[in-house]
Protein backbone atom coordinates (compact mmCIF):
# COMPACT_ATOMS: atom_id res chain seq x y z
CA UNK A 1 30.10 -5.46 5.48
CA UNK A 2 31.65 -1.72 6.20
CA UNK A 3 30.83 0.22 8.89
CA UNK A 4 29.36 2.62 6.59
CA UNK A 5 27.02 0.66 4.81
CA UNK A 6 23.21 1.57 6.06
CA UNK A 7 21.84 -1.31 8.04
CA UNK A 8 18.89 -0.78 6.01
CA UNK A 9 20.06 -3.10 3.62
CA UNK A 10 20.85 -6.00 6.35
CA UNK A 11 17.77 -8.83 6.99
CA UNK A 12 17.53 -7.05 10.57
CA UNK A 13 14.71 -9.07 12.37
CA UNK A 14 12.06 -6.88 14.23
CA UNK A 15 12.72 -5.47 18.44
CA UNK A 16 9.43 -8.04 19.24
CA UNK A 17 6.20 -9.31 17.77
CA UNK A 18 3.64 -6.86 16.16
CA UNK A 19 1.35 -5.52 18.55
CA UNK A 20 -2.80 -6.23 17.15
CA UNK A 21 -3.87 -3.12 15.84
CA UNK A 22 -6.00 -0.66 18.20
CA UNK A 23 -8.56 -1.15 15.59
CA UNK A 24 -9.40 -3.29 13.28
CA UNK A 25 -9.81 -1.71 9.61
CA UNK A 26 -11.03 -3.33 6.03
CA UNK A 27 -7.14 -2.87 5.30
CA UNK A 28 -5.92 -4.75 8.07
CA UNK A 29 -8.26 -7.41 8.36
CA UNK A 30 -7.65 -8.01 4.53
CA UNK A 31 -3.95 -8.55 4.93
CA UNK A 32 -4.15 -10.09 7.87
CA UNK A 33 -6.05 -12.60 6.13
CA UNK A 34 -3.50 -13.28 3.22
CA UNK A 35 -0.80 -13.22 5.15
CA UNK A 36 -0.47 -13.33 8.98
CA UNK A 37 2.95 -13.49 8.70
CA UNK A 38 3.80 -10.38 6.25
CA UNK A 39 1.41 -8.71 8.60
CA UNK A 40 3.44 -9.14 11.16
CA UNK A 41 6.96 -8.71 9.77
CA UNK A 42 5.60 -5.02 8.48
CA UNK A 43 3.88 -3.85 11.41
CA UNK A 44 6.44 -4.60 13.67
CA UNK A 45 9.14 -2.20 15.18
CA UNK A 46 12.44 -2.08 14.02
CA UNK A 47 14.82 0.98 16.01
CA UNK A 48 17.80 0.02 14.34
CA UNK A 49 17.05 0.69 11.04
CA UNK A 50 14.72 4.02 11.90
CA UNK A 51 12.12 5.70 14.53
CA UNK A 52 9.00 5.14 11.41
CA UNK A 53 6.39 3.03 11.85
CA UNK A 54 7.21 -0.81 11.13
CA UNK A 55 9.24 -1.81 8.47
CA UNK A 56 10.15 0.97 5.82
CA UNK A 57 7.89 0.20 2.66
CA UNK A 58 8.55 0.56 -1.09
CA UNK A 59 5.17 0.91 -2.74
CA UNK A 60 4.62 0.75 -6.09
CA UNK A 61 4.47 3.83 -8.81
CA UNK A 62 1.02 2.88 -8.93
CA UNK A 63 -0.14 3.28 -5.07
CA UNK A 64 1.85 6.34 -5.58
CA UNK A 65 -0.46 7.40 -8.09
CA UNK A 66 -3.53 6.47 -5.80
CA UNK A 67 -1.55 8.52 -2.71
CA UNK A 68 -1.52 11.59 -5.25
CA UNK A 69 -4.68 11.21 -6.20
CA UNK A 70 -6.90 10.60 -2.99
CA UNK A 71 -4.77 13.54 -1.33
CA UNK A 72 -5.75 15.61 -3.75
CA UNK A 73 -9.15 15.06 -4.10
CA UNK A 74 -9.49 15.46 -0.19
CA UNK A 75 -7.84 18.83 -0.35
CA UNK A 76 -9.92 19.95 -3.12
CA UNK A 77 -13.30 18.83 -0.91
CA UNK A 78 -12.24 20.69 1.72
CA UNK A 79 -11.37 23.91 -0.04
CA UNK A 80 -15.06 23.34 -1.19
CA UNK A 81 -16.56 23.21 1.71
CA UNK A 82 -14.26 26.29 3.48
CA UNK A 83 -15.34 28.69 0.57
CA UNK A 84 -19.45 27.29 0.67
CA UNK A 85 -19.20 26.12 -2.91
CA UNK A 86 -22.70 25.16 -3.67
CA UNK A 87 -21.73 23.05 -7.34
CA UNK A 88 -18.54 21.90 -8.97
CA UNK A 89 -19.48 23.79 -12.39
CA UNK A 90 -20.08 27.22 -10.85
CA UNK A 91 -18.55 30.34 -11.33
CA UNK A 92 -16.88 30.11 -7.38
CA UNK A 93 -15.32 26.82 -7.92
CA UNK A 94 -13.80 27.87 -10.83
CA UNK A 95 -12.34 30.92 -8.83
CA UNK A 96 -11.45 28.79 -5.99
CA UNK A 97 -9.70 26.46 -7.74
CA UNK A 98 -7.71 29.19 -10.02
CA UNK A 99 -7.14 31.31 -6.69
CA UNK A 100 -5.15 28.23 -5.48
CA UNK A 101 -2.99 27.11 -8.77
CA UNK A 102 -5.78 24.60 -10.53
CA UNK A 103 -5.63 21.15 -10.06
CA UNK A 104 -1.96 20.97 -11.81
CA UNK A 105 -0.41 23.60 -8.49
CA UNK A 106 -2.56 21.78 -6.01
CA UNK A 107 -1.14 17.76 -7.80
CA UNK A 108 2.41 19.12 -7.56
CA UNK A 109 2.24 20.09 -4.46
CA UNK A 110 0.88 16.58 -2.85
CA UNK A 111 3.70 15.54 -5.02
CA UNK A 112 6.16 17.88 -3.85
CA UNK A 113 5.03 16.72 -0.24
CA UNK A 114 5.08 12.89 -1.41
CA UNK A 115 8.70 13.40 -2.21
CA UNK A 116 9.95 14.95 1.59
CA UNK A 117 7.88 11.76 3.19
CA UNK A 118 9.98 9.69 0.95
CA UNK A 119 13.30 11.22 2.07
CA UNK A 120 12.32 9.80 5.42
CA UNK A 121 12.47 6.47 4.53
CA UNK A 122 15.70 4.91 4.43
CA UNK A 123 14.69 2.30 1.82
CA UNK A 124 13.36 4.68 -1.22
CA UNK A 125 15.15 8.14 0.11
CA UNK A 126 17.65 7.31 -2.94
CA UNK A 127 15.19 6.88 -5.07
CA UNK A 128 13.12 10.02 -4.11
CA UNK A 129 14.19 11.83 -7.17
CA UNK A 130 13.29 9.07 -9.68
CA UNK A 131 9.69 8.82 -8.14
CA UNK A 132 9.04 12.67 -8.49
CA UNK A 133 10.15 13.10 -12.17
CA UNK A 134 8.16 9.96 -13.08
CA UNK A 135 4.92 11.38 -11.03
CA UNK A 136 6.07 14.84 -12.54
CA UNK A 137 5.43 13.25 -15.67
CA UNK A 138 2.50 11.95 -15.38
CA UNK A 139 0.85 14.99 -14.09
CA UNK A 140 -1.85 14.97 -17.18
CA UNK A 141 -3.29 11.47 -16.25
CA UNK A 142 -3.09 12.63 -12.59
CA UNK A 143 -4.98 15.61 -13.54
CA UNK A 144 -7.59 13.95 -15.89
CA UNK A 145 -8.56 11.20 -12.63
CA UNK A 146 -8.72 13.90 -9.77
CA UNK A 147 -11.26 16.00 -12.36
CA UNK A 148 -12.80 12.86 -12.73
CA UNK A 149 -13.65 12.11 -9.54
CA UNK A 150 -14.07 15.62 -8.49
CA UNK A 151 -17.00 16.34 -11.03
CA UNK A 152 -18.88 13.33 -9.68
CA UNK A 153 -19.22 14.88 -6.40
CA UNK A 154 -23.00 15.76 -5.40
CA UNK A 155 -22.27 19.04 -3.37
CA UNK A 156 -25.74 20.85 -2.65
CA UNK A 157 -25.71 23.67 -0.22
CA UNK A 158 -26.00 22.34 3.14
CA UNK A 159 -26.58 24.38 6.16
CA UNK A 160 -25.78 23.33 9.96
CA UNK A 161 -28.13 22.13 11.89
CA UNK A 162 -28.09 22.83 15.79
CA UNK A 163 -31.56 20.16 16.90
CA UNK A 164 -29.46 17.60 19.16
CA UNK A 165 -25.72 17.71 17.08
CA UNK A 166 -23.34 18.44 19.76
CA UNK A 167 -24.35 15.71 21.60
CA UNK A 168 -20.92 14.79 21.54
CA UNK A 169 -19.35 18.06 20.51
CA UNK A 170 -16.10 17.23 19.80
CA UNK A 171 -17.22 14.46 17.48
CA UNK A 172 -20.34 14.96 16.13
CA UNK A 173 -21.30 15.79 12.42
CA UNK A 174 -23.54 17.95 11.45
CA UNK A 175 -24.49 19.09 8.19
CA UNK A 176 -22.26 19.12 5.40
CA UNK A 177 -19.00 17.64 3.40
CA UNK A 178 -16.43 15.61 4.99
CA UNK A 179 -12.93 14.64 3.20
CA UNK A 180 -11.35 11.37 4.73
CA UNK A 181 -13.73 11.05 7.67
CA UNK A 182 -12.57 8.51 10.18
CA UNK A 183 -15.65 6.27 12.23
CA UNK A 184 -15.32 3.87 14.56
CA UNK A 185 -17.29 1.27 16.22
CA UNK A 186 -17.00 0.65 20.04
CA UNK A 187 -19.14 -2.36 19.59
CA UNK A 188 -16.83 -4.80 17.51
CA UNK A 189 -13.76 -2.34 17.97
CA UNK A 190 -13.56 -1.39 14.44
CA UNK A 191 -12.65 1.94 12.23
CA UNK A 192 -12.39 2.93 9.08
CA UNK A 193 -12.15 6.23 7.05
CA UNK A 194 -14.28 7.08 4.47
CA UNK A 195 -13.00 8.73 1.56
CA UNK A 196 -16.11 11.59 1.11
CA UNK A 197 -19.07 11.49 3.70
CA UNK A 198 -22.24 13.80 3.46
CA UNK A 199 -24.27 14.12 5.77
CA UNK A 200 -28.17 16.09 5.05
CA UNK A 201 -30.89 16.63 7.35
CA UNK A 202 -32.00 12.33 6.77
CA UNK A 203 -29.10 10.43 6.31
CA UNK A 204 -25.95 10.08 5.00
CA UNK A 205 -24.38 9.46 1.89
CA UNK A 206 -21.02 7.46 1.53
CA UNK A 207 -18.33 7.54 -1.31
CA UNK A 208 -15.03 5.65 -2.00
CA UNK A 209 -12.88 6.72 -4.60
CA UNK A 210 -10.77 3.84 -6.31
CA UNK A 211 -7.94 4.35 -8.74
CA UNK A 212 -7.76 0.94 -9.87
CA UNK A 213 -10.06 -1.87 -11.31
CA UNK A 214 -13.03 -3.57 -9.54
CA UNK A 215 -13.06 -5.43 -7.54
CA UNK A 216 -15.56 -7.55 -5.32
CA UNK A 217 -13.95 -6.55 -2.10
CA UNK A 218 -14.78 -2.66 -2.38
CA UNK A 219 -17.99 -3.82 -1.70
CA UNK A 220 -17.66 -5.29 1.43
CA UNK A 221 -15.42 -2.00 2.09
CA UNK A 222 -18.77 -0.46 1.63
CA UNK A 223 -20.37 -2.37 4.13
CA UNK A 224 -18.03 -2.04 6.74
CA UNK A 225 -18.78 2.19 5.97
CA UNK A 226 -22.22 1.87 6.53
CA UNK A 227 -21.89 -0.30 9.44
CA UNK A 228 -19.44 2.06 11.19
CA UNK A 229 -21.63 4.91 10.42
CA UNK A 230 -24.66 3.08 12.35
CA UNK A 231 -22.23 1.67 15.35
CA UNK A 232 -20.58 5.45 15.38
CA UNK A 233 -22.52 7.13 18.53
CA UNK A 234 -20.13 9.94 18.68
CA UNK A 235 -20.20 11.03 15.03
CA UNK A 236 -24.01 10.01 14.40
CA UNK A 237 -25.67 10.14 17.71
CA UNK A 238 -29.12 11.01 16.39
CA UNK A 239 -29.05 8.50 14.82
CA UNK A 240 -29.20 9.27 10.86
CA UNK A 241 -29.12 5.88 8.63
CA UNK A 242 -27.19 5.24 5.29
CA UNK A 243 -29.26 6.53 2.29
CA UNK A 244 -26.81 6.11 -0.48
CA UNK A 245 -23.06 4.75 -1.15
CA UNK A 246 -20.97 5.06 -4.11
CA UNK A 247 -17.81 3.24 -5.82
CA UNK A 248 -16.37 5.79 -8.04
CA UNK A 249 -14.05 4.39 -10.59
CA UNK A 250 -11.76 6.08 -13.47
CA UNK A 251 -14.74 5.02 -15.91
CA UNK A 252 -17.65 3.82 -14.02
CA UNK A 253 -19.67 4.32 -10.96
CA UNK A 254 -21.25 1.59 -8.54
CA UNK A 255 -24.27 2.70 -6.81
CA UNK A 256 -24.28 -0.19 -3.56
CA UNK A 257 -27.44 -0.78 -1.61
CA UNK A 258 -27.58 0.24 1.85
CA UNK A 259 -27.95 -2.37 4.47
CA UNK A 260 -31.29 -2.98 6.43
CA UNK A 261 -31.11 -3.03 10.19
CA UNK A 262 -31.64 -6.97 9.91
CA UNK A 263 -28.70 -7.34 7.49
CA UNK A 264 -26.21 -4.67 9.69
CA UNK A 265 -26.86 -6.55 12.51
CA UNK A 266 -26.18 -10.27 11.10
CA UNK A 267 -23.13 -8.41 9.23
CA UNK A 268 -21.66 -6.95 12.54
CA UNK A 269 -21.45 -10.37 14.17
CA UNK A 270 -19.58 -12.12 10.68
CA UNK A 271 -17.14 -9.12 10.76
CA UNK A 272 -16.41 -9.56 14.19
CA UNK A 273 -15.79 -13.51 13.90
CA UNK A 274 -13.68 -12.93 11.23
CA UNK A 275 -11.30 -10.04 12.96
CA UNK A 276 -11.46 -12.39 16.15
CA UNK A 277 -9.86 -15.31 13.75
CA UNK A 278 -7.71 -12.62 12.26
CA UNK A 279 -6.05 -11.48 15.88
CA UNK A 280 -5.45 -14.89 16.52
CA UNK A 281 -3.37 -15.79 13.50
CA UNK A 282 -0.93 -12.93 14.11
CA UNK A 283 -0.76 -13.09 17.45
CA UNK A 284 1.02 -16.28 18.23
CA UNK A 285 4.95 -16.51 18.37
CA UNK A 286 5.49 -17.04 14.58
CA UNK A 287 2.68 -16.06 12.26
CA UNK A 288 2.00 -18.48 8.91
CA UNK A 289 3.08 -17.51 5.87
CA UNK A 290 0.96 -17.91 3.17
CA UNK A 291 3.12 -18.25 -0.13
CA UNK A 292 1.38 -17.95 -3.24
CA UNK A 293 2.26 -15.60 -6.59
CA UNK A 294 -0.60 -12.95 -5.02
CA UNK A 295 1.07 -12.71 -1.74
CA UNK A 296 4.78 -12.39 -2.12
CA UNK A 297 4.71 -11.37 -5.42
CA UNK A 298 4.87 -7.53 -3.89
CA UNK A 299 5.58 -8.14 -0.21
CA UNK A 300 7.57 -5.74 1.08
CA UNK A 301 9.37 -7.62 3.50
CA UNK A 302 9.90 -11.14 1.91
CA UNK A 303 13.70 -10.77 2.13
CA UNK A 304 12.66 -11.57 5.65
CA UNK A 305 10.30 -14.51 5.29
CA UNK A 306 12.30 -17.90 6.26
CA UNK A 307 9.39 -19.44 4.22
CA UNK A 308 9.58 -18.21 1.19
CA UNK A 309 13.32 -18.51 0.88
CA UNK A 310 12.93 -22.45 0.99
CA UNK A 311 13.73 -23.94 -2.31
CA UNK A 312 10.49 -26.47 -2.42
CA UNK A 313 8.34 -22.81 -2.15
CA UNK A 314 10.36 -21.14 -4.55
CA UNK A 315 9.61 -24.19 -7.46
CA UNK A 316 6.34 -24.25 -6.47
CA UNK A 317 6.16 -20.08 -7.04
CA UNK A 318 8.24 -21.17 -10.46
CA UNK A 319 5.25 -23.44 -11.68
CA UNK A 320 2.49 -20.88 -11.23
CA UNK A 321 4.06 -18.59 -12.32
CA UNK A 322 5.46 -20.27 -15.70
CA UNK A 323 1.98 -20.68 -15.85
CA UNK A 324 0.84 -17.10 -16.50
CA UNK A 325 4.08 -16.18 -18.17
CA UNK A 326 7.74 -17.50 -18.19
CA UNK A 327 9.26 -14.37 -20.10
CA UNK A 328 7.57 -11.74 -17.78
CA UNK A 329 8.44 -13.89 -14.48
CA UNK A 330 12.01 -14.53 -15.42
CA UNK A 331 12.09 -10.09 -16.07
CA UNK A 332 11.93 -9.91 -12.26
CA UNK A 333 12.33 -12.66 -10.34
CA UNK A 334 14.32 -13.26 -7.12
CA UNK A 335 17.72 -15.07 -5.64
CA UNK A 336 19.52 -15.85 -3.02
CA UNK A 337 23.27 -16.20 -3.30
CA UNK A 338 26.65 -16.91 -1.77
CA UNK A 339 29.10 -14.36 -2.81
CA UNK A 340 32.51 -15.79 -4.02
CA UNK A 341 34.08 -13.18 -5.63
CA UNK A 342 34.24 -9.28 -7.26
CA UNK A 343 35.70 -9.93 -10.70
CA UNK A 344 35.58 -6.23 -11.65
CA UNK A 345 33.44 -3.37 -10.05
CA UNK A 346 30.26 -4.17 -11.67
CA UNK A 347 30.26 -7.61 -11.79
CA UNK A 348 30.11 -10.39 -9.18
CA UNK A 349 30.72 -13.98 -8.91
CA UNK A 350 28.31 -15.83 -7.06
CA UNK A 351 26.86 -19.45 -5.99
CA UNK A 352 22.93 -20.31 -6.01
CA UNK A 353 21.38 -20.89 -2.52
CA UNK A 354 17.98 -20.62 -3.45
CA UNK A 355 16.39 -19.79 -6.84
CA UNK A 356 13.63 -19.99 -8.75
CA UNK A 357 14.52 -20.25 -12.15
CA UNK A 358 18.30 -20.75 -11.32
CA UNK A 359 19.11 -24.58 -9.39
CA UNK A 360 20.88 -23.99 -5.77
CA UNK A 361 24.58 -24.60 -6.48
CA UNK A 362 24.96 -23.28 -9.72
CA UNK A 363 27.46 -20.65 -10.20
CA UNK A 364 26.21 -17.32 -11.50
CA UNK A 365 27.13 -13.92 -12.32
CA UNK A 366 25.69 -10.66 -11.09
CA UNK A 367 26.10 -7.63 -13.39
CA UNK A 368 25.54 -4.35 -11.24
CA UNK A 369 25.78 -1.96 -14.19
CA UNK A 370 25.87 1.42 -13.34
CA UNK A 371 24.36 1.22 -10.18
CA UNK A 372 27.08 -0.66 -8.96
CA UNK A 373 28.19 2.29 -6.72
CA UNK A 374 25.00 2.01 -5.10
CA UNK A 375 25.72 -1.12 -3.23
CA UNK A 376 29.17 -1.35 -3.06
CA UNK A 377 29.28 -0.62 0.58
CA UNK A 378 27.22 -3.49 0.66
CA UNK A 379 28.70 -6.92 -0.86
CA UNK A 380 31.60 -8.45 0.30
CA UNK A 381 32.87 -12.01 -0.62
CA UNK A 382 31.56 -14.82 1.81
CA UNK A 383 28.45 -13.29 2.04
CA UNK A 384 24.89 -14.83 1.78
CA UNK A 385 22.83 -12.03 -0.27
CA UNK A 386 19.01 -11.86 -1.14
CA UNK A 387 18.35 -10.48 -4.69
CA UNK A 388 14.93 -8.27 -4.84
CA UNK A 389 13.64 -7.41 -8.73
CA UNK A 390 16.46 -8.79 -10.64
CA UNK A 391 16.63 -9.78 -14.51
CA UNK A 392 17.79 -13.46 -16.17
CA UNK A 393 19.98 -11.95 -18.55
CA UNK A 394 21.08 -15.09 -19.31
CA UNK A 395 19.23 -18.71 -17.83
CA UNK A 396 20.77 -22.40 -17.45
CA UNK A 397 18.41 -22.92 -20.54
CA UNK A 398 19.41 -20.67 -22.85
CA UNK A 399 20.75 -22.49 -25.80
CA UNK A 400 23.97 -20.20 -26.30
CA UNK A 401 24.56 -19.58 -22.41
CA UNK A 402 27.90 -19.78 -20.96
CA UNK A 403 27.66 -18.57 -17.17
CA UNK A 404 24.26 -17.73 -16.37
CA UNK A 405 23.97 -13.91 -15.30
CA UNK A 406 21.59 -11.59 -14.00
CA UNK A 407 21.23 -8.12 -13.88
CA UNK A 408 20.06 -5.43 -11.52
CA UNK A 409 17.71 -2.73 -12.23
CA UNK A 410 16.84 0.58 -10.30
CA UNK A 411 13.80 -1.06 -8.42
CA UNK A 412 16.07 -4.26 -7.33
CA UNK A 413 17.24 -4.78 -3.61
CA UNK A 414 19.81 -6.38 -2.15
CA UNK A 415 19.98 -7.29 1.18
CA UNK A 416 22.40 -9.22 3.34
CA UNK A 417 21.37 -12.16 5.75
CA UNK A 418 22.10 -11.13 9.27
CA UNK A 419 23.95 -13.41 10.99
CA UNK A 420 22.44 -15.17 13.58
């Protein structure tokens, strides 16, 4: 490889094991669960390739749109609650909101600062442009979801209260409308943040804005919400209970019951059995890796995972897959190769190592297009060479096929395996 190619794009192995989190989150216990291993691999530290936290990611356009989308409402609850809007469908909100651009100015500008967080990471920064024009252009449907879940908001005028609040001043809540409102729970060592929290003179009320379909999960976000709010001295040291909590969805709300004192209680101690058994899992000297079609599917740092480049994995990924759909898997699928040869600028001659819809051994070709110039820094002949996201242009079992070929797209990766 040249010197000037960006180590980015080399299967670097992590400075030491992933440290367990501070505190344990419905995120992290989630994917902990799947996967200890990707865990692992993506929360570890890795100084050579940059000073971020673990390894660099490269989301999806959709958890883009989510980013966009939560940011945005929280900035727009906040500006609600700094200019003592009483009702989304007043006069003053409308004022606010023009006084500050509408929700188009105030979109852009989470997109705007989307796009300098991406420059910072060394595995999308040359992608940053293609990312903002696509979330440029979907500004409308943006729009339509952050009004959406804006106008559901319940925002009656709340005033402070002063009877025993500041027990903990620098942490307490009093009255009113809180945007992305971290809790925590000593007790079990938990924390969460809660998308919208409102708090009135008897309880609290609890929503969680989702951007994507439904499912049965989000409810036990829910439950870890309430549970934090009742475990959270500091923020509720009265202490107020849970009267309400709300799923809000593109096209349907969830109302989800509060839990008694006899349910938080028996639900604090399953939590905290199933975190303990979480820790555990990534905390020994190699984590397991779960492969299935749900777990590497989108894993960020699979070029990585010893396990799932094993051939007997990748035929058993094949059949599931094949399964659901052979055309759609075989769209984007991934390789690894040997490199044996440039024949031109665009287009490489290579040997199978590990494939899933191509045998190991088989000779292939790789057809870089016009984002050849990309990774030419990159490949060099003798090389072994993951393929991220490519294309069959043409299979073994195509009828016509001479050499079977694939091609690479703007979302594919290549990486090379670091020498040991």
């Amino acid at each position: 490889m040249s010197d000037s190619a960006s180590t980015i794009w080399l299967t670097t192995g992590p400075d030491g094991p992933a440290a367990p989190p501070s505190g344990m989150s419905y995120s992290a216990l989630l994917e902990m669960e799947a996967c200890p291993r990707r865990w692992s691999l993506a929360r570890a530290s890795y100084s050579a390739l940059w000073e971020g936290y673990g390894y660099p990611t490269n989301p999806s356009i959709a958890a883009f749109d989510g980013q966009i989308i939560h940011r945005s409402v929280e900035r727009i609850i906040k500006l609600i609650v700094s200019s003592n809007i009483e009702a989304v469908d007043e006069l003053a909100f409308v004022n606010m909101m023009r006084e500050n651009g509408g929700y188009l100015a105030i979109i852009e500008s989470e997109i705007q600062r989307l796009g300098q967080e991406l420059a910072e990471n060394p595995r999308l920064s040359h992608r940053r442009s293609d990312f903002e024009a696509e979330l440029t252009g979907r500004l409308d449907a943006l729009r339509e979801t952050v009004q959406l879940f804006v106008s559901s908001l319940e925002i009656p005028q709340v005033t402070a209260r002063n009877d025993g609040w500041n027990f903990v001043p620098d942490r307490s809540l009093r009255k009113g409308h809180y945007a992305e409102m971290e809790l925590r729970s000593e007790r079990i060592g938990w924390k969460g943040k809660v998308d919208h929290l409102k708090v009135t003179g008897d309880g609290c009320e609890i929503v969680d804005f989702k951007t994507g379909a439904e499912k049965p999960d989000h409810l036990l976000q829910m439950d870890i919400y309430d549970l934090l709010w009742n475990h959270d001295v500091g923020r509720n040291p009265v202490p107020l209970r849970v009267k309400r909590k709300t799923l809000v969805y593109p096209k349907k709300i969830v109302d989800v019951p509060p839990l008694s004192s006899e349910a938080l209680e028996a639900f604090a101690e399953s939590i905290f059995v199933r975190s303990t058994a979480a820790v555990a899992a990534i905390s020994i000297p190699l984590p397991v890796a779960h492969i299935s079609v749900s777990n590497c599917r989108f894993c960020h740092v699979r070029q990585m995972c010893a396990s799932y480049w094993d051939q007997n994995a990748q035929e058993s990924l094949r059949d599931v897959q094949s399964q659901e759909s052979i055309a759609l898997a075989k769209s984007n699928t991934d390789l690894e190769v040997f490199l044996l040869s440039s024949i031109s600028p665009r287009v490489w001659k290579a040997r199978v190592i590990v494939g899933m819809f191509i045998a190991p051994g088989t000779e292939i070709l790789i057809h870089l297009g016009d984002l050849a110039g990309r990774w030419l820094d990159i490949l060099e002949s003798n090389s072994r060479v993951r393929l991220l996201n490519v294309f069959l242009i043409r299979s073994p079992d195509d009828e016509e096929a001479a050499t079977p070929t694939v091609g690479i797209r703007h979302s594919s990766e290549l990486f090379v395996v670091a020498e040991n």
